[in-house]
N, C-alpha and C. Protein backbone atom coordinates (compact mmCIF):
# COMPACT_ATOMS: atom_id res chain seq x y z
N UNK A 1 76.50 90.90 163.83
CA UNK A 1 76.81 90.90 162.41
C UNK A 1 75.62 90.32 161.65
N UNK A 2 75.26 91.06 160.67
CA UNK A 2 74.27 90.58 159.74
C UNK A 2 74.68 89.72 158.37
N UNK A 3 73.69 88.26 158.21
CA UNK A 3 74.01 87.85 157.69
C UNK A 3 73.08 88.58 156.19
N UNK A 4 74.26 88.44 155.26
CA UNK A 4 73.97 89.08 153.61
C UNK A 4 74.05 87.69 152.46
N UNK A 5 73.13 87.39 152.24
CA UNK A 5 73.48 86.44 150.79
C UNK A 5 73.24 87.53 149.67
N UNK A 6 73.45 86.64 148.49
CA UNK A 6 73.56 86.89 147.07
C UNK A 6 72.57 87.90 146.30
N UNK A 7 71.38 87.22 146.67
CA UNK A 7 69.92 87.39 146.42
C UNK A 7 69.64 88.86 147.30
N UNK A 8 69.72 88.67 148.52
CA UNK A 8 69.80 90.00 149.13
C UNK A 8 70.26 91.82 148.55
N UNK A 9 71.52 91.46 147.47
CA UNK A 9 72.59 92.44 147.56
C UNK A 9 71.99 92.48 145.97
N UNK A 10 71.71 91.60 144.86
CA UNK A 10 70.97 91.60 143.75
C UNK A 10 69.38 92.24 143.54
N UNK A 11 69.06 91.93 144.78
CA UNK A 11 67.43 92.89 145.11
C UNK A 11 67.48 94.48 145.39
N UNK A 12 68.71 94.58 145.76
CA UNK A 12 69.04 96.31 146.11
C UNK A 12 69.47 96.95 145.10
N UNK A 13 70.00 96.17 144.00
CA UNK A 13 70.77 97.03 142.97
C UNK A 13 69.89 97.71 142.08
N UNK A 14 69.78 98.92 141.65
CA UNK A 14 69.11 99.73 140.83
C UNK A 14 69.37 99.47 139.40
N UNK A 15 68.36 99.29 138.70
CA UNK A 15 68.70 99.64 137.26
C UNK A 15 69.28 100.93 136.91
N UNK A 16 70.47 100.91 135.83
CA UNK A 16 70.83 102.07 135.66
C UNK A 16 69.74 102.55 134.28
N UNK A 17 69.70 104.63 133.98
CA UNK A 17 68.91 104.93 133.60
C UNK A 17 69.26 104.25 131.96
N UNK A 18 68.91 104.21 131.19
CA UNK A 18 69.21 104.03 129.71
C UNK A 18 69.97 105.08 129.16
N UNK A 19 71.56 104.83 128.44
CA UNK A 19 71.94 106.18 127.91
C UNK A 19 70.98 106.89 127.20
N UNK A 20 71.50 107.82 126.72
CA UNK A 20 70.57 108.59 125.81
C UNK A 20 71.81 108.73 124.41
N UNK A 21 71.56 109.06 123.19
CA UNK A 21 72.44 108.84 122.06
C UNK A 21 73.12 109.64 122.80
N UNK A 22 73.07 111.01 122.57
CA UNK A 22 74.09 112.05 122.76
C UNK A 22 75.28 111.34 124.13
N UNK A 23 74.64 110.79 124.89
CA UNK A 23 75.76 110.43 126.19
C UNK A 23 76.68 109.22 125.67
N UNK A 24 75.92 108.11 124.75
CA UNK A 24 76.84 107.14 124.54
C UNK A 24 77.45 107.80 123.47
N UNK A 25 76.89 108.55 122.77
CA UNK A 25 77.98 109.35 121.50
C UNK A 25 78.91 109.79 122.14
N UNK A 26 79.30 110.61 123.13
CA UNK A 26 80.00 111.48 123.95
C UNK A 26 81.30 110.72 124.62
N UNK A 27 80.67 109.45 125.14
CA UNK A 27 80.96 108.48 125.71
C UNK A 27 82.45 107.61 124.77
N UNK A 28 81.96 107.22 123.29
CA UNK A 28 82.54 106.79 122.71
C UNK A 28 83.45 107.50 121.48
N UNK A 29 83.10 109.14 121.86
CA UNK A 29 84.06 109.77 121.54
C UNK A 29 85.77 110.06 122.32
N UNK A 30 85.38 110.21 123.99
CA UNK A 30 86.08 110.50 124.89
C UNK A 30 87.25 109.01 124.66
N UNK A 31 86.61 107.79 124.64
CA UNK A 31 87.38 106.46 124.38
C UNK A 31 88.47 106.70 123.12
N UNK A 32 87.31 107.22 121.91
CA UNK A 32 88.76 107.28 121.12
C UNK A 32 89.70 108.35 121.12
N UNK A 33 88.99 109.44 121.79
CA UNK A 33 90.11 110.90 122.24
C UNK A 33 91.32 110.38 123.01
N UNK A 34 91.03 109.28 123.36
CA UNK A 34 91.95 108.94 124.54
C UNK A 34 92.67 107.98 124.07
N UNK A 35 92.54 107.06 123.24
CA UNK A 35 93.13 106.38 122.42
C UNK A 35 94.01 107.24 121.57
N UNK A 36 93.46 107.58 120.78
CA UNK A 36 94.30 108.68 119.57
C UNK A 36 95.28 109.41 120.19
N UNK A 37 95.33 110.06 121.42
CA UNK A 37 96.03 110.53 122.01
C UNK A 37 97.40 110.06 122.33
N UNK A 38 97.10 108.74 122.99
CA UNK A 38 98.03 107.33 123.09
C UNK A 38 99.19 107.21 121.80
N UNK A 39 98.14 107.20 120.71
CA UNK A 39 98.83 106.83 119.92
C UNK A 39 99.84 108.24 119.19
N UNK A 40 99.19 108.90 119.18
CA UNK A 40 99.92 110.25 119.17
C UNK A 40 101.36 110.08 119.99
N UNK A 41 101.26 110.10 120.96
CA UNK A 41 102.65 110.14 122.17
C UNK A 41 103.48 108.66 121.81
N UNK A 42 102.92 107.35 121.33
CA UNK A 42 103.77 106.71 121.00
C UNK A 42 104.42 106.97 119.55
N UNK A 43 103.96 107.59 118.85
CA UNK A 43 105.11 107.76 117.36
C UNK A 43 106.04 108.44 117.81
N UNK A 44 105.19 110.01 118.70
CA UNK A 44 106.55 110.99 119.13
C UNK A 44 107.72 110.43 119.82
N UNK A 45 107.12 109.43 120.49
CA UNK A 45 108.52 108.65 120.69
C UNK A 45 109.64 107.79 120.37
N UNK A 46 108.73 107.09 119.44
CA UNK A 46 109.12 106.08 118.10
C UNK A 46 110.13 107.14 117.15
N UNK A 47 109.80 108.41 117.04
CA UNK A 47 110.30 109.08 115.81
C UNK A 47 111.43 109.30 116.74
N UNK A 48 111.63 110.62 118.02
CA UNK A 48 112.70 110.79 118.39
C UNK A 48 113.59 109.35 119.16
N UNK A 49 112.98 108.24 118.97
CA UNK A 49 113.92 107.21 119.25
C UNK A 49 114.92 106.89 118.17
N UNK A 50 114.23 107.02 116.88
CA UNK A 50 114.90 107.03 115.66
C UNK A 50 116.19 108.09 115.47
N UNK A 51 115.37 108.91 115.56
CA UNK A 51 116.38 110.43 115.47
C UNK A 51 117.68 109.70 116.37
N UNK A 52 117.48 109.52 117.49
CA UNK A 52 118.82 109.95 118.82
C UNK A 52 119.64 108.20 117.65
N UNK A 53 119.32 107.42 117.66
CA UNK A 53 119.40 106.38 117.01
C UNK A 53 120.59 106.41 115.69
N UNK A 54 120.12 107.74 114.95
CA UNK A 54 120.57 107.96 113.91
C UNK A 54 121.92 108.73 113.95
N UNK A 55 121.30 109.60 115.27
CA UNK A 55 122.56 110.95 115.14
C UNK A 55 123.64 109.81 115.81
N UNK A 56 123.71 108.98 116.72
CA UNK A 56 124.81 107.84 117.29
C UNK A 56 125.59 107.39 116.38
N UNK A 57 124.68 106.71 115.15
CA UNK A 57 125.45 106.20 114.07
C UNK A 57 126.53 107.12 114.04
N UNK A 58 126.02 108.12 113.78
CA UNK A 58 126.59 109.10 112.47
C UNK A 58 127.73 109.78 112.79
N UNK A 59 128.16 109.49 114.90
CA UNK A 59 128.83 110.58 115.55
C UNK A 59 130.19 109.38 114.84
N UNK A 60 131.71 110.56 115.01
CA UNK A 60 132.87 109.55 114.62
C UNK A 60 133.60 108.94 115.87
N UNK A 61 134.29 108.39 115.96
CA UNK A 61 135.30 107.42 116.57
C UNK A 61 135.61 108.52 118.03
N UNK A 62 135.82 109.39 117.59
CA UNK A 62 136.81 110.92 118.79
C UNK A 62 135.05 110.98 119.39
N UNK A 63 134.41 111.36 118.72
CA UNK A 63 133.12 112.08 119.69
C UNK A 63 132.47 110.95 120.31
N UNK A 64 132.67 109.16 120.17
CA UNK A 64 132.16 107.78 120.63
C UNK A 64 132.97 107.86 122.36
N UNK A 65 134.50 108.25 121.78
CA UNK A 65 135.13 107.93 122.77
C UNK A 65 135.66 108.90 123.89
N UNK A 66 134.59 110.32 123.59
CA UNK A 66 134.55 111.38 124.71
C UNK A 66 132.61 110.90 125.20
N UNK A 67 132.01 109.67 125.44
CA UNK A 67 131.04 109.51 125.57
C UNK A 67 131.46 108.46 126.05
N UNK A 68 132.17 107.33 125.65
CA UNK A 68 132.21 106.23 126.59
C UNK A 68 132.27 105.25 125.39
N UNK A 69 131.62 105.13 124.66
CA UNK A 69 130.79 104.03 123.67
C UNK A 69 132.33 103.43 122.54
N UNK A 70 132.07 102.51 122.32
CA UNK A 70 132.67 101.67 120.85
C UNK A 70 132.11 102.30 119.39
N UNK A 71 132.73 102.37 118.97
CA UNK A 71 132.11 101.88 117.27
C UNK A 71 130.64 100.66 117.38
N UNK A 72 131.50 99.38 118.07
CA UNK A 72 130.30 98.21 117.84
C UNK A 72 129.01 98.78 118.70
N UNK A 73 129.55 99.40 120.13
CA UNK A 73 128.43 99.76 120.77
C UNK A 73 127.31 100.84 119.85
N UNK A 74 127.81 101.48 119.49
CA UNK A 74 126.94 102.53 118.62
C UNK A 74 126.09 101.68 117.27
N UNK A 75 127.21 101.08 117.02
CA UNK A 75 126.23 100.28 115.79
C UNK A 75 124.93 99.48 116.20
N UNK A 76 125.50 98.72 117.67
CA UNK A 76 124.57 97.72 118.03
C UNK A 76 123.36 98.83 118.24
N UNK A 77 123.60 99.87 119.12
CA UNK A 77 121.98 100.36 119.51
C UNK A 77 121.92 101.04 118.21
N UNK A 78 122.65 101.79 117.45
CA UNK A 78 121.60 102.62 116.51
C UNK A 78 121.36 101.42 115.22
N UNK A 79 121.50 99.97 115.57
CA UNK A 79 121.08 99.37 114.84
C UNK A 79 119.25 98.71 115.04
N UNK A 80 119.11 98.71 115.75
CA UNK A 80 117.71 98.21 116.64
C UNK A 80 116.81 98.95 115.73
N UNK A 81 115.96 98.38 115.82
CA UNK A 81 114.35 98.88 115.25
C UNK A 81 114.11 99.97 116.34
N UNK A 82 113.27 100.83 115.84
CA UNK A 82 112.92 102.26 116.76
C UNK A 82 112.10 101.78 117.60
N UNK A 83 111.16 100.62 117.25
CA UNK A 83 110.16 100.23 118.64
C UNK A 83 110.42 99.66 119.69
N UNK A 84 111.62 98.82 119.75
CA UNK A 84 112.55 98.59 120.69
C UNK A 84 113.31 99.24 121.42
N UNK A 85 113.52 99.58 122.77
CA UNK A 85 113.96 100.50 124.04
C UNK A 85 115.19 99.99 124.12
């Protein structure tokens, strides 16, 4: 077994080349494509959390209790903020 220190494994490492604009442009486009994206898929979910949220309220007493649910149960969840699961 060969012994490896610090200094050894720091002498081998290559400088990387320097971006060039176009690559870090590219670079820090793909970051926010991917971000924006994110955020895209969390409203769509935020919104139809709202929606299902709303239509609960709105169902009556007969259609709560061919589902299972209370009155209070329905109030409690379609009472919650939409960002909450």
């Amino acid at each position: 077994m060969t012994n490896v220190n610090c200094t050894d494994i720091l002498t081998k490492i290559q400088p990387c080349p320097p971006l060039t604009w176009r690559a870090w442009l590219k670079a820090g486009l793909d970051l926010f494509k991917n971000d924006a994206v994110a955020v895209a898929d969390l409203v769509c979910v935020w919104q139809a959390r709202a929606a299902e949220r709303h239509r609960l309220r709105a169902l009556d007493d007969r259609m709560l209790k061919d589902i299972g649910l209370s009155r209070a149960d329905a109030e409690a969840e379609g009472g919650k903020p939409f960002w909450r699961r």
